[in-house]
N, C-alpha and C. Protein backbone atom coordinates (compact mmCIF):
# COMPACT_ATOMS: atom_id res chain seq x y z
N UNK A 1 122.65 -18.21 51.67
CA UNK A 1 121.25 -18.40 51.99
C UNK A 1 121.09 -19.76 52.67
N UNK A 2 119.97 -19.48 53.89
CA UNK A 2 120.21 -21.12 54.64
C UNK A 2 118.60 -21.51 54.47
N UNK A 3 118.37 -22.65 54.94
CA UNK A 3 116.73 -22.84 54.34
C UNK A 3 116.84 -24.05 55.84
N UNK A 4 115.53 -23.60 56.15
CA UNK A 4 114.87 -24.69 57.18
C UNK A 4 113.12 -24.86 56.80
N UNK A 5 113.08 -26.54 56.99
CA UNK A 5 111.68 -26.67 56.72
C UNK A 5 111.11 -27.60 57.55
N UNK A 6 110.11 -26.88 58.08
CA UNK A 6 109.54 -27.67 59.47
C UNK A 6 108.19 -27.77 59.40
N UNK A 7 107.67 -29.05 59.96
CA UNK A 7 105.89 -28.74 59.86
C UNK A 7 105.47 -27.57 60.67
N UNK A 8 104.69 -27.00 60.74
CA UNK A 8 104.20 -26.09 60.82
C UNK A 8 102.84 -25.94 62.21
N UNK A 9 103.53 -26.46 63.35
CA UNK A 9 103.04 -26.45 64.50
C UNK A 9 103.78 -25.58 65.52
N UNK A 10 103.24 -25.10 66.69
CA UNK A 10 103.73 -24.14 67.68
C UNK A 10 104.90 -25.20 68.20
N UNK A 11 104.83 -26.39 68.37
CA UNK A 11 106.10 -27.37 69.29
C UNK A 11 107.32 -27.17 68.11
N UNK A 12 107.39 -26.46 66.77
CA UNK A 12 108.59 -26.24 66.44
C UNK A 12 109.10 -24.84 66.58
N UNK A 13 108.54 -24.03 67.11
CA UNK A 13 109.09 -22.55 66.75
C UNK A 13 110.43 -22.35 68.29
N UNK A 14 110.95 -23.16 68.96
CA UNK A 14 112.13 -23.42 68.91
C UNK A 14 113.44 -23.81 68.24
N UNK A 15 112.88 -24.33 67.09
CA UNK A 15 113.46 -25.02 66.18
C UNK A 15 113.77 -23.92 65.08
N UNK A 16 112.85 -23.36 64.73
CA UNK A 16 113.03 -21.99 63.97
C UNK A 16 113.60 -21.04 64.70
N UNK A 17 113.37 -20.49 65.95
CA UNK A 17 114.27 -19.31 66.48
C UNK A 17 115.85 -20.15 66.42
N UNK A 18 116.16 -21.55 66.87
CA UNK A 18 117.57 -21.67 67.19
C UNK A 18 118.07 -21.72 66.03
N UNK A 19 117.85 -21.82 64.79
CA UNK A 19 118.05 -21.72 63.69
C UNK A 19 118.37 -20.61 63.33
N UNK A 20 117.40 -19.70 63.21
CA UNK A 20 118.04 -17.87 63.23
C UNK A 20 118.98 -17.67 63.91
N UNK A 21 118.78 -17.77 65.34
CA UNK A 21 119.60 -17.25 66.18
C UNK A 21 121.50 -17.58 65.70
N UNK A 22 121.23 -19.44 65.54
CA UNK A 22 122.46 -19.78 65.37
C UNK A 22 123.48 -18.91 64.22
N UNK A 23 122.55 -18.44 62.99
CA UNK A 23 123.33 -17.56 62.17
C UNK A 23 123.31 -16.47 62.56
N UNK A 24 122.62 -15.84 63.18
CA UNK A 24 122.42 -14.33 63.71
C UNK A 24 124.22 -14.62 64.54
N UNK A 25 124.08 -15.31 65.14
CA UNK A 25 125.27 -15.19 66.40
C UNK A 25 126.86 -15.43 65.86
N UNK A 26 126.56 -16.21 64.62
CA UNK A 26 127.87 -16.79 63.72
C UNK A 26 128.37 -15.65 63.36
N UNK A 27 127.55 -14.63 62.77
CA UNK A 27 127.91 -13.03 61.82
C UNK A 27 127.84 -11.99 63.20
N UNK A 28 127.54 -12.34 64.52
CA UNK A 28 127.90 -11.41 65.53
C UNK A 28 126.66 -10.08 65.63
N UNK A 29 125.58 -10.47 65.21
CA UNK A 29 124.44 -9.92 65.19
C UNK A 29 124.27 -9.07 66.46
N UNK A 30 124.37 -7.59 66.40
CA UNK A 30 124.35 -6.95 67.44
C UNK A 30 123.12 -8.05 68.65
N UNK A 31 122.68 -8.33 69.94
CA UNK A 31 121.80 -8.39 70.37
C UNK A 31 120.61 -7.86 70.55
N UNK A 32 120.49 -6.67 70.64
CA UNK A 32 119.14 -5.74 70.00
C UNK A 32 118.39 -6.32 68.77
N UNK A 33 119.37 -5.95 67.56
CA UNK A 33 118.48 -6.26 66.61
C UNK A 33 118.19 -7.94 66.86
N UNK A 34 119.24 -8.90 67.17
CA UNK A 34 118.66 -10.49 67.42
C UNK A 34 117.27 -10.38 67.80
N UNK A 35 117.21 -9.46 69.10
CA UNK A 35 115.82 -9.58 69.60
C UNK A 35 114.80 -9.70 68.79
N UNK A 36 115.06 -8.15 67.91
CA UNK A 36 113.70 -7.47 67.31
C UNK A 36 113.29 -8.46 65.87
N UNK A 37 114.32 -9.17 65.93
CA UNK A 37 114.20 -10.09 64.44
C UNK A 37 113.44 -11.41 65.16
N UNK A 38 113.47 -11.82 66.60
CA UNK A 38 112.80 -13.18 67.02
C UNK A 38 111.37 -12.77 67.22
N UNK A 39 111.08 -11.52 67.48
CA UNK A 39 109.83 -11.22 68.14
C UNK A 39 109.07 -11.51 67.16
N UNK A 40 109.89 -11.17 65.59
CA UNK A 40 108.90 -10.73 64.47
C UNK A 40 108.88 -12.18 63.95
N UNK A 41 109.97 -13.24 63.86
CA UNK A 41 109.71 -14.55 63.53
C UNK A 41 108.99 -15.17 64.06
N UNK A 42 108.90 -14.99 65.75
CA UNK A 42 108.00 -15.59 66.47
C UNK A 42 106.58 -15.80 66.02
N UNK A 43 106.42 -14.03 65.95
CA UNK A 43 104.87 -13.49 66.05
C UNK A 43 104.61 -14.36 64.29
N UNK A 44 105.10 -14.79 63.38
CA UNK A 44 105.17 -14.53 61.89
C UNK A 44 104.74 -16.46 62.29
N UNK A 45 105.76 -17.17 62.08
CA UNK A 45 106.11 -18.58 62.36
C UNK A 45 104.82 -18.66 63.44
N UNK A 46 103.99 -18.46 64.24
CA UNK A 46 102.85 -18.83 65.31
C UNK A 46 101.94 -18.74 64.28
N UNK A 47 101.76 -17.74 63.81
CA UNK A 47 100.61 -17.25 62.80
C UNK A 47 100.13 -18.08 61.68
N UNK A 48 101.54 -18.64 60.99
CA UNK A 48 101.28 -19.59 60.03
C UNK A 48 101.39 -21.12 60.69
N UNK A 49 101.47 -21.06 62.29
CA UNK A 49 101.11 -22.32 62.85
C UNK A 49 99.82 -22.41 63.42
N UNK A 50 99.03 -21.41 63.47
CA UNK A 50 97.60 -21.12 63.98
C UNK A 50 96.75 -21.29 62.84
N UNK A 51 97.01 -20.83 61.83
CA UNK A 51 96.02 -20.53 61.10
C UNK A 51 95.95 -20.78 59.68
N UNK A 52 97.19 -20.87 59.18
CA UNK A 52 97.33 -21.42 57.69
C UNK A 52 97.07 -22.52 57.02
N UNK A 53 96.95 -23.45 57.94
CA UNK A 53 96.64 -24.80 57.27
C UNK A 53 94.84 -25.44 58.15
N UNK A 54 94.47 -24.61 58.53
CA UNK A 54 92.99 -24.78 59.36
C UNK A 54 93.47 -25.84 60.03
N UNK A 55 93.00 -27.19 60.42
CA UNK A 55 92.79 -28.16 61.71
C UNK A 55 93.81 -28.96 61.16
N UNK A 56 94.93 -28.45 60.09
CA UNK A 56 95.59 -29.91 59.40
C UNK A 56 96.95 -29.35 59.80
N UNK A 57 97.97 -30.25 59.54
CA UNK A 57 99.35 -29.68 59.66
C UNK A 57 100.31 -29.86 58.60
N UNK A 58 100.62 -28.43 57.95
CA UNK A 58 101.21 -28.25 56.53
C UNK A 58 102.66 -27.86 56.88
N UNK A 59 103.82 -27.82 56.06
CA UNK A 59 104.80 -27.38 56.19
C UNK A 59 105.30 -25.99 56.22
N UNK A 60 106.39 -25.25 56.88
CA UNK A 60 106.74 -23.69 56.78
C UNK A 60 108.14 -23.89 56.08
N UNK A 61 108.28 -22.99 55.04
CA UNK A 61 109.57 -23.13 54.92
C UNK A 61 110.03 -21.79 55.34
N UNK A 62 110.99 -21.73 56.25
CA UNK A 62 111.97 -20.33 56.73
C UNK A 62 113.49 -20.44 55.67
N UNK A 63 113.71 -19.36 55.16
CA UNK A 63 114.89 -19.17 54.64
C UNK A 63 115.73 -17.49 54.55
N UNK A 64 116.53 -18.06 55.17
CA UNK A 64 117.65 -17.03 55.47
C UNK A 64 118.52 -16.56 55.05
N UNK A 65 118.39 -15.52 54.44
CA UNK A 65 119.57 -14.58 53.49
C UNK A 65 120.19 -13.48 54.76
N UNK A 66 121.51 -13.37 54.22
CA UNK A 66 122.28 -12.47 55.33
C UNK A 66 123.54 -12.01 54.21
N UNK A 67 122.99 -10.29 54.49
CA UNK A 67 123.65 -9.71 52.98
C UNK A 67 125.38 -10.17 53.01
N UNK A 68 126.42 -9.32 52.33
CA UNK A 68 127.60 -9.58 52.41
C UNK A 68 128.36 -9.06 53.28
N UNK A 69 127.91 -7.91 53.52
CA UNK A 69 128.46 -7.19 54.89
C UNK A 69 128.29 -7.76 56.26
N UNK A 70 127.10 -8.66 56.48
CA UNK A 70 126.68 -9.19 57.69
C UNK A 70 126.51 -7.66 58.32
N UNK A 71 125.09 -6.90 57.84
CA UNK A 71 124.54 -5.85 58.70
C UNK A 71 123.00 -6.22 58.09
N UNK A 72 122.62 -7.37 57.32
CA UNK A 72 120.95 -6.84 57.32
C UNK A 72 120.49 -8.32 57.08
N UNK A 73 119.25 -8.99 57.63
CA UNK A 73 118.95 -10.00 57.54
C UNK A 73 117.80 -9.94 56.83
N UNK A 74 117.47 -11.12 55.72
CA UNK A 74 116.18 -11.23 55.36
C UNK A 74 115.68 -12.96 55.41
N UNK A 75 114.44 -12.56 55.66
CA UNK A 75 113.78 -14.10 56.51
C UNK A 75 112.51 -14.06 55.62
N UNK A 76 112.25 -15.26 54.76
CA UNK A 76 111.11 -15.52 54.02
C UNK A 76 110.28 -16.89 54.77
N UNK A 77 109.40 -16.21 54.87
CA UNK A 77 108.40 -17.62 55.10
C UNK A 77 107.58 -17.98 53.86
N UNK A 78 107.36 -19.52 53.88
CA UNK A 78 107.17 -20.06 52.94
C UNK A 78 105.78 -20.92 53.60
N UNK A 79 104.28 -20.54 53.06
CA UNK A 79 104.01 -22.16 53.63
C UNK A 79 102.45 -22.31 52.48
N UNK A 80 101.71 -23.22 52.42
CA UNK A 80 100.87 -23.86 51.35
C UNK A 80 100.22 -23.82 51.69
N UNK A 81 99.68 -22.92 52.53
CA UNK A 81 98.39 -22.83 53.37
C UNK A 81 96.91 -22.29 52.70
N UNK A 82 96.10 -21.83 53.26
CA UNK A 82 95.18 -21.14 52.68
C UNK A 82 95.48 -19.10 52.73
N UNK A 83 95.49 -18.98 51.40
CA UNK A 83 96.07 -17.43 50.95
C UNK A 83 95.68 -16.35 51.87
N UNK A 84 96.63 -15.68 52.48
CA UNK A 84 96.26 -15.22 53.42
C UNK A 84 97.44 -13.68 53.55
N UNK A 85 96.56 -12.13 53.42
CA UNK A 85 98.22 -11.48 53.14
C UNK A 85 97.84 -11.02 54.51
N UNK A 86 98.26 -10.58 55.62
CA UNK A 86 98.24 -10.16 56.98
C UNK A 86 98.41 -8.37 57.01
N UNK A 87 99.38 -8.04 55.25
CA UNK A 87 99.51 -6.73 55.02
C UNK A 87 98.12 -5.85 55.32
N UNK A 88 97.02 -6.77 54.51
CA UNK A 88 95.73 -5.88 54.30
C UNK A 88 94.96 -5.84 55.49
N UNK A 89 95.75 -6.35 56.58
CA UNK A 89 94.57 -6.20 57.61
C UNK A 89 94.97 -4.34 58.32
N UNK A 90 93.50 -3.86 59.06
CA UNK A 90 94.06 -2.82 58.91
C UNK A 90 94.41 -2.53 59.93
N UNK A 91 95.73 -1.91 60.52
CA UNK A 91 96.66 -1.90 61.76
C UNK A 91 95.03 -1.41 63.09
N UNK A 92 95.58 -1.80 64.35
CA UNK A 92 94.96 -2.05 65.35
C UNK A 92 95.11 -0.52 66.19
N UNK A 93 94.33 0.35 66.56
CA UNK A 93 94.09 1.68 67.13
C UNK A 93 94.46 1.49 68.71
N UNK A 94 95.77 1.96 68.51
CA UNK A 94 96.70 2.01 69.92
C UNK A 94 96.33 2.76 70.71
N UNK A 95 95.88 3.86 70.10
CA UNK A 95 95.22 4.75 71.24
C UNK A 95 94.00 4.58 72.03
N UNK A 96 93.69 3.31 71.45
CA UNK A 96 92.49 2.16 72.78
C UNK A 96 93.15 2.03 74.14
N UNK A 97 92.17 1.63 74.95
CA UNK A 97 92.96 0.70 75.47
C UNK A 97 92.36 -0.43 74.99
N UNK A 98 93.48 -1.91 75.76
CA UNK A 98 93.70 -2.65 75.77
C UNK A 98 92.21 -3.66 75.22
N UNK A 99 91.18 -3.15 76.63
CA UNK A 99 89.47 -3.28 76.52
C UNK A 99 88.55 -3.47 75.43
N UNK A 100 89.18 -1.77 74.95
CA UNK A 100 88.42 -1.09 73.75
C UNK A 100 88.89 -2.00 72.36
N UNK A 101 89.64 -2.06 72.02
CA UNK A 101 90.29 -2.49 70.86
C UNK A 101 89.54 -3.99 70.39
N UNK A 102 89.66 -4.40 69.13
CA UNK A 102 88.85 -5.56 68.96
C UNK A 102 90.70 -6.55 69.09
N UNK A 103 90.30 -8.02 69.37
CA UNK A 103 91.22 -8.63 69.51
C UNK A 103 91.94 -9.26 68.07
N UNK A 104 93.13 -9.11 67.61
CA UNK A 104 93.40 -9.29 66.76
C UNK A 104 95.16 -7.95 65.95
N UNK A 105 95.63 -8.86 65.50
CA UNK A 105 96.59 -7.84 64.53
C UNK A 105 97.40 -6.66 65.17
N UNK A 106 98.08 -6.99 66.71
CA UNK A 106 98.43 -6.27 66.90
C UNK A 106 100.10 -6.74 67.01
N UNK A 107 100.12 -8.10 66.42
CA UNK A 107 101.25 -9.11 66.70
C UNK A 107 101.93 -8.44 65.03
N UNK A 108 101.35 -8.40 63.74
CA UNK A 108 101.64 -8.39 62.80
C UNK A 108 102.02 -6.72 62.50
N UNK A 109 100.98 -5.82 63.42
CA UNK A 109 101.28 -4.30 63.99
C UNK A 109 102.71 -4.39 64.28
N UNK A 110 103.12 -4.97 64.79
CA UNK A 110 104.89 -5.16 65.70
C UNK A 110 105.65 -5.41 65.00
N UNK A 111 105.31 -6.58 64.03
CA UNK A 111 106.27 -6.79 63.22
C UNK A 111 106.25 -5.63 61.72
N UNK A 112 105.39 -4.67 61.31
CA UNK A 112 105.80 -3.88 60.87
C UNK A 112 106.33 -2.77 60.92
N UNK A 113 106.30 -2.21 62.83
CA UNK A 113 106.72 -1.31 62.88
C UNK A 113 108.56 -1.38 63.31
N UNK A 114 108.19 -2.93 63.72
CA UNK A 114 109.69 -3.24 64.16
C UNK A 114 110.89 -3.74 63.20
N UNK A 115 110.46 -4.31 61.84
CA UNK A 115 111.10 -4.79 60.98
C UNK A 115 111.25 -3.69 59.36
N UNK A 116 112.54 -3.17 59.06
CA UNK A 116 112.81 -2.42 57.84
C UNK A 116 111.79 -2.49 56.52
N UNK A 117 111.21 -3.68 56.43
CA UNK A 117 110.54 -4.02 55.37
C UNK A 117 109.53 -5.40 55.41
N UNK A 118 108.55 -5.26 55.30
CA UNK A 118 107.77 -6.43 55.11
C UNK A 118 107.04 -6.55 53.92
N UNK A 119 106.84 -7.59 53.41
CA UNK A 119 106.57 -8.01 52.19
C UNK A 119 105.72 -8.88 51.89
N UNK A 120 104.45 -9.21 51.61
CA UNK A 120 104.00 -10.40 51.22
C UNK A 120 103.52 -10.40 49.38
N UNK A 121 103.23 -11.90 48.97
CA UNK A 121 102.67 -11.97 47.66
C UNK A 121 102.02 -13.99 48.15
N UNK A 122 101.51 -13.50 47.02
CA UNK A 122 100.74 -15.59 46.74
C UNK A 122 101.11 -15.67 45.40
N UNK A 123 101.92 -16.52 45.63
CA UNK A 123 102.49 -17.54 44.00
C UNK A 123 102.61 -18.57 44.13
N UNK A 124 102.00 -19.30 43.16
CA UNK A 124 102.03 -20.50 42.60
C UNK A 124 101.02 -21.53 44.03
N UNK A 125 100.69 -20.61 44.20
CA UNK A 125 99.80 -21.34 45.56
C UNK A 125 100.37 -21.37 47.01
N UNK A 126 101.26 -20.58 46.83
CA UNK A 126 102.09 -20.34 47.99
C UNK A 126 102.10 -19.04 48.89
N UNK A 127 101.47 -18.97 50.42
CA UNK A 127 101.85 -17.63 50.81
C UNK A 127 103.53 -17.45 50.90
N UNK A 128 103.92 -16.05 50.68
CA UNK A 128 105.41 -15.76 50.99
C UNK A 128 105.65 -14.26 51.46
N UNK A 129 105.78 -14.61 52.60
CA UNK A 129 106.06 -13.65 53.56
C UNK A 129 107.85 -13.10 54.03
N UNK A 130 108.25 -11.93 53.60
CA UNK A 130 109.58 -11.65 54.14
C UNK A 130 109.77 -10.28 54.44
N UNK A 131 110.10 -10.70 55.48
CA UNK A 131 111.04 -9.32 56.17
C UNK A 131 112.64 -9.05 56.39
N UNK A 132 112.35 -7.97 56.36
CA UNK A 132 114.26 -7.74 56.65
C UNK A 132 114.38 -6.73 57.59
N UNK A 133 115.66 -6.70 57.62
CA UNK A 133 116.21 -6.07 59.06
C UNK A 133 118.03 -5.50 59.06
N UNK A 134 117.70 -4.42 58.96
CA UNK A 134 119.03 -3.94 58.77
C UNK A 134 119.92 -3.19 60.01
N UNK A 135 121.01 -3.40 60.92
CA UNK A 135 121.38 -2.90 62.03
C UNK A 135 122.60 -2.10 61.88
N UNK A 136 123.12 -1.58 60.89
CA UNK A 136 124.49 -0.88 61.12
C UNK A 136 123.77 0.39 59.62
């Protein structure tokens, strides 16, 4: 398990993808799934840099489990923000268009349809958000 902890602004989510990536690439992470796992950190890591800590800047903790086989990744976000589950929002009607649709939740839409499992809870005052991702 690897752990990175970064404040929690958009000027680090380089810092968090090269971080994934670097273990994704160590265990030979097909490239496909690399992708589908940055889109969802991306979209995940922005979210809790937009909005979790309102006008202030709080910390994210990302931590990285990568089973024994090196075929399935799981990525927890960690941050102290104001409680927030993204699960309950209710998915965004694709069959809009683009126009029609209200703006919102179609980033967190992606990451559930694209990631094996998503997960949230609030403990101890903490949101914790994880997904996983399994490729073989």
């Amino acid at each position: 398990m690897d752990k990175l902890i970064v404040e929690s602004t958009k000027d680090n989510l380089n810092k968090v993808l090269s971080f994934i990536d670097a273990k994704l690439e160590a265990i030979q992470c097909p490239m496909k799934a690399q992708m589908k796992i940055d889109v969802a950190v991306e979209e995940i890591f922005i979210n809790i840099a937009s909005y979790a800590y309102g006008n202030e800047v709080g910390n994210a903790e990302i931590i990285l489990d990568i089973n024994d086989s090196n075929t399935k990744a799981t990525i927890t976000f960690v941050d102290e923000g104001i409680p927030y589950n993204p699960l309950e929002k209710d998915d965004p009607d694709t069959t809009l268009s683009a126009d029609e649709r209200q703006i919102g939740g179609l980033g967190i839409f992606i990451v559930k349809k694209s990631m094996d499992s998503v997960e949230y809870k609030n403990q101890e005052g903490k949101n914790i958000l994880t997904i996983s991702y399994c490729w073989s």
